[in-house]
Structure formats: C-alpha cells, structure tokens
Protein backbone atom coordinates (compact mmCIF):
# COMPACT_ATOMS: atom_id res chain seq x y z
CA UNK A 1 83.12 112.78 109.93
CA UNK A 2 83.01 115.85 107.87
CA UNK A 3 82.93 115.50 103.56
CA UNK A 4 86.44 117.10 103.90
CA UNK A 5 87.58 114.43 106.49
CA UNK A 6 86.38 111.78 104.46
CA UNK A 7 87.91 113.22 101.12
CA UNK A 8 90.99 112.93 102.40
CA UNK A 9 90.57 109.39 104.27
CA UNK A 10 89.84 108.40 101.21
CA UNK A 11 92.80 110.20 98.94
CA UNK A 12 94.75 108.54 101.45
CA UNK A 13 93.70 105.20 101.10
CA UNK A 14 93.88 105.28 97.77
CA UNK A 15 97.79 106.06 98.11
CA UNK A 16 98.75 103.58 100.40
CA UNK A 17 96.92 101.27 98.00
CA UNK A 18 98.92 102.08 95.02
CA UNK A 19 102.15 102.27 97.39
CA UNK A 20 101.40 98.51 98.55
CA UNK A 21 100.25 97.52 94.64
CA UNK A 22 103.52 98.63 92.48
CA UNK A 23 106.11 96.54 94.16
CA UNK A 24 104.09 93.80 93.47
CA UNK A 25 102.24 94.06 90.27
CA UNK A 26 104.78 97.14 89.02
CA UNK A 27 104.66 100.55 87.53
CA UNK A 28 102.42 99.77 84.93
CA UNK A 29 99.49 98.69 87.31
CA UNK A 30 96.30 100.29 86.51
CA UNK A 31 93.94 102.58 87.93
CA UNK A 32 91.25 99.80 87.80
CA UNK A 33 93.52 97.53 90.42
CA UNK A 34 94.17 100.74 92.94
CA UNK A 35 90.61 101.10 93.15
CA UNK A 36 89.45 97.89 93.87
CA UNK A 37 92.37 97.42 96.38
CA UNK A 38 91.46 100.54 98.00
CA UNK A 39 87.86 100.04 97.97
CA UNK A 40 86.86 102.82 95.93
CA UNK A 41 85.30 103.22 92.63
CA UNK A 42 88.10 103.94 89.42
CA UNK A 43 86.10 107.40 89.13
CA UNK A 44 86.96 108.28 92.55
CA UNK A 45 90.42 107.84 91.73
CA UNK A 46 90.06 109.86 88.90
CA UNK A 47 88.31 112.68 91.39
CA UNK A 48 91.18 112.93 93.73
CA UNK A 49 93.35 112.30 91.33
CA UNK A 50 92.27 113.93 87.75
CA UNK A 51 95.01 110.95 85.88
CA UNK A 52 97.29 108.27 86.08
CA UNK A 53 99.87 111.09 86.03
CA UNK A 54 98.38 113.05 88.65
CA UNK A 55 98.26 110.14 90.75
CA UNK A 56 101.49 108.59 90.58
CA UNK A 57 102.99 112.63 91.02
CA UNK A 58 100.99 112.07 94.77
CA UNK A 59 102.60 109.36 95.34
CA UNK A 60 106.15 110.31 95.32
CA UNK A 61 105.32 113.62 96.88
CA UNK A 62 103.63 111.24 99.73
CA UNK A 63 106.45 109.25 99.98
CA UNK A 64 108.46 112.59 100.43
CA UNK A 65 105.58 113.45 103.44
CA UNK A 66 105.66 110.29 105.03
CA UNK A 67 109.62 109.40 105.19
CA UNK A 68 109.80 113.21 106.27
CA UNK A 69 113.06 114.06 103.30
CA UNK A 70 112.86 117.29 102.83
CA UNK A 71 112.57 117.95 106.39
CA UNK A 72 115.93 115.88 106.59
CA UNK A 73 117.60 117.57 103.85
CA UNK A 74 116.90 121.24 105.48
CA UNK A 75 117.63 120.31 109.04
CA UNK A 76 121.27 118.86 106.65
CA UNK A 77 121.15 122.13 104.84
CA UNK A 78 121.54 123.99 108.65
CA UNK A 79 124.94 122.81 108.92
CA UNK A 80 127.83 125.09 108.62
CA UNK A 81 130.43 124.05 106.57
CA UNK A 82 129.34 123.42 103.08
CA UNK A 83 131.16 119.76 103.51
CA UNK A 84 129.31 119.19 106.96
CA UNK A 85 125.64 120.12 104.65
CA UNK A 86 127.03 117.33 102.25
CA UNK A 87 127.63 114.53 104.42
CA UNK A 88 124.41 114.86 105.91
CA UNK A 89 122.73 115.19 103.10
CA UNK A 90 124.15 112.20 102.19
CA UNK A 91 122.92 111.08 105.36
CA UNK A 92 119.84 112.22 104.73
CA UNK A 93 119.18 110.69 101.05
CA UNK A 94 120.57 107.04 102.07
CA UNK A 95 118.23 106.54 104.77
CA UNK A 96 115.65 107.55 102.36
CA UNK A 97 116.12 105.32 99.50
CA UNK A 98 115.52 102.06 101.04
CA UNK A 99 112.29 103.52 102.10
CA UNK A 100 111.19 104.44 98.59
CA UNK A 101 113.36 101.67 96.67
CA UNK A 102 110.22 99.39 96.19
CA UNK A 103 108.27 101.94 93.99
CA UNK A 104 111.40 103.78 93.11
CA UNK A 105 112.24 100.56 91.41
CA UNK A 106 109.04 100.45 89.24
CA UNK A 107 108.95 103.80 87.89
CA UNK A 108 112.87 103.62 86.93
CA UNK A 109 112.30 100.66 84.99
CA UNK A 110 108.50 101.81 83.54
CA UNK A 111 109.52 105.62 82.82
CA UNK A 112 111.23 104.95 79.22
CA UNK A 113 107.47 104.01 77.76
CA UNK A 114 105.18 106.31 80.16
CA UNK A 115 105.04 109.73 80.25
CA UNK A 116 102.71 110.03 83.23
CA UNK A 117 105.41 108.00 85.73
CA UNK A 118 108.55 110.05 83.63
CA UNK A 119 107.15 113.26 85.18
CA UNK A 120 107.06 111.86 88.77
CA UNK A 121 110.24 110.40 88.76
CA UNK A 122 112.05 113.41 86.62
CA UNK A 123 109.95 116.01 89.30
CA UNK A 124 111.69 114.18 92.22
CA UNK A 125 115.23 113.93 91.16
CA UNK A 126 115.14 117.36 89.50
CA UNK A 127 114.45 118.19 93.05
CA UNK A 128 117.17 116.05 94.28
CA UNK A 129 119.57 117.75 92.04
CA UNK A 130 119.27 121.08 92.55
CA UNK A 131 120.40 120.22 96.60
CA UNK A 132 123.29 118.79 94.90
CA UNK A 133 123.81 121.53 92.79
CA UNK A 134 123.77 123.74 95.47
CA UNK A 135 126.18 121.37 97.19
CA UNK A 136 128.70 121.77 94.92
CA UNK A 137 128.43 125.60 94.10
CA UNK A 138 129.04 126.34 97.85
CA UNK A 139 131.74 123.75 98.04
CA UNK A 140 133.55 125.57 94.74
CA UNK A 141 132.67 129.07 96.63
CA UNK A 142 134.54 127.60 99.67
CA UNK A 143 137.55 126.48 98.05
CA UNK A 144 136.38 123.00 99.16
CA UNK A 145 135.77 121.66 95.54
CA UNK A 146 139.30 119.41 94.19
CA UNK A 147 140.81 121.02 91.37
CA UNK A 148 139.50 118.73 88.94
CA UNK A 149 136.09 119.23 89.47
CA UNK A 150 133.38 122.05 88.29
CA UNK A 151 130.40 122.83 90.03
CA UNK A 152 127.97 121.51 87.61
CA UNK A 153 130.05 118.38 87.06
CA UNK A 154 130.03 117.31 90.75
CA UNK A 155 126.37 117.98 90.83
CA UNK A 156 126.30 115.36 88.18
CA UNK A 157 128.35 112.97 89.61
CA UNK A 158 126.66 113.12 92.83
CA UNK A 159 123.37 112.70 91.76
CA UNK A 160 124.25 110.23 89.31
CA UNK A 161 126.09 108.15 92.57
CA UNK A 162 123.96 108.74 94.68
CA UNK A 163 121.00 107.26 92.87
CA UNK A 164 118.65 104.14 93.46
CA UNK A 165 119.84 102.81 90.68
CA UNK A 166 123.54 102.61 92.08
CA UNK A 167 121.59 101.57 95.76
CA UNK A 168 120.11 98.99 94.25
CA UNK A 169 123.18 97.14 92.49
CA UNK A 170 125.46 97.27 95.78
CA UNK A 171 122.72 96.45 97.65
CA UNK A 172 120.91 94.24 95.75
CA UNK A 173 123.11 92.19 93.36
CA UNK A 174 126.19 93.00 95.39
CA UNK A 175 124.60 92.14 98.99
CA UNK A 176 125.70 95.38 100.85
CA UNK A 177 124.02 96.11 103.58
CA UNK A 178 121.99 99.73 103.93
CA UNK A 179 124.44 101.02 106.39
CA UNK A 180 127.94 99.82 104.76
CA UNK A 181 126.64 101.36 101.14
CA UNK A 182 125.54 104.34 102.78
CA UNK A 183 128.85 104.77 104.65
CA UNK A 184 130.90 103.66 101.78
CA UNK A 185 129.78 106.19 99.05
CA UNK A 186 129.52 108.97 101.83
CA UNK A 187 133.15 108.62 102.06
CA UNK A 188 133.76 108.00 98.39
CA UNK A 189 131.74 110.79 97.35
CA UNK A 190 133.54 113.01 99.93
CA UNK A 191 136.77 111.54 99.07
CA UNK A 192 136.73 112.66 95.42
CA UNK A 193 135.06 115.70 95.55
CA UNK A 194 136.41 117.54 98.50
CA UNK A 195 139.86 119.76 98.44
C-alpha cells in the first residue's frame, strides 16, 4: 500500500472513530480517546488533523461525504419551480438529520463552551442557510413568497424549523416517527410560506 494510501486509511479511521466515540462519551471527548479507539498515536491525530478544531471541522464535512447532502441538495436545487427546489430540499435535509443527529446532538449541546466544535457546527448550518436563503429569494422573485413574509425572514424561519434541534423534540420527546416529522413540517413549512 502506498504512504498516500495508508495516510488516508488512517485519516479515515480516525473519523469513524470519533463518529462512533461522541454519541457515547459526547462532544467534549478528547483527542487522547479517538486515538486509542482508532489505534493510532494522539500525534497522529494531530498530523492529519493539526487540532481538536480541525478535526471535528472533518468530521462534519465527512458526514456531509458519506450521507452524500450536498449531492441531494443540488440534484433538489435542479428542480424547476422555486417551490418544487423547496420541498425537496426539504426532502433532502430530513433524510439527512437522522443520519447526523447522534453527533449533531453533541456539538449543539457542547458549542456554547468550545470554540473548536462552534466553528464546525456554525460552518455547516451557515451552509445550510444560505440554500434557504436562496430558497426564499427565488420564491419572493416568483411571486411565490405570502405577503407576510420577507426573504430574509423565511430564510430564518426555515432554518430555524428545520433544525435538529426541532428534529429532535418531535422525534425524540414527542415520539414522531422520521417520516411523519419529515412530512409534517414539509407541509407546514410550505403551508406558511408559499403564496
């Protein structure tokens, strides 16, 4: 296997051990623990990785890689109609979140008191809310948008609604299933945005 083989391997393995480590030891689990779980010295982590920071920013953009997202949101972005982009965008997003609601979880809750996991987590859903925004200005462009509603303040809202954070109460201490939640605030979010 060539060095550049093995470098990744090894980047790799390091992910999916910090990917299988924060749901159960959380956010806040150190750089120490990934090693050892991966089988790799904490320097090597450091080598691939240059920080905490660094690493946790690789593992949301792997989760993006492996659950294929962005790939879903552009082939959603192809549609159309600006409301045809939204719903399956919607789509798109909901069948996401359970995938990264484990670790999504952890960095919500450990964001307020670290910097390095802030940055990940802001990165992502700054990401996440510029589709939305873009959403919203084509739907106001269209005519689409209700009357009561600016551009910038249905970007809000849907990103807001849409988040894990709403997921995870409906689903969680509510007991919705994936597919009613995602259905249900499809339809709500179309329902109160759309002309």
């Amino acid at each position: 296997m060539s060095k550049n083989k093995k470098s990744a391997r090894t980047r790799e393995e390091i992910l999916d051990a910090a990917w299988a480590l924060i749901p159960r030891k959380g956010a806040d689990v150190s750089l120490a623990e990934i090693a050892k779980e991966a089988g790799v010295t904490r320097q090597s982590v450091y080598v691939h990785f240059g920080s905490r920071g660094g690493l946790l920013m690789a593992l949301v953009q792997r989760a993006d890689e492996r659950f294929a997202i962005w790939e879903a949101m552009e082939k959603a972005l192809g549609e159309a109609e600006t409301a045809a982009k939204l719903r399956a965008v919607l789509a798109a997003w909901f069948a996401f979140v359970p995938q990264i609601a484990p670790v999504a979880r952890e960095l919500i809750r450990l964001k307020p008191q670290d910097e390095a996991v802030a940055a990940a987590w802001n990165d992502r859903m700054d990401e996440l809310y510029g589709v939305f925004g873009d959403l919203a200005a084509g739907l106001a462009a269209e005519g689409r948008l209700a009357r009561s509603w600016q551009a910038d303040k249905a970007a809000d809202y849907l990103w807001a609604a849409s988040s894990v954070q709403v997921w995870d109460l409906l689903t969680g201490e509510r007991g919705w299933q994936g597919e009613e939640a995602a259905q249900r605030l499809t339809e709500a979010h179309l329902a109160v945005l759309l002309a």
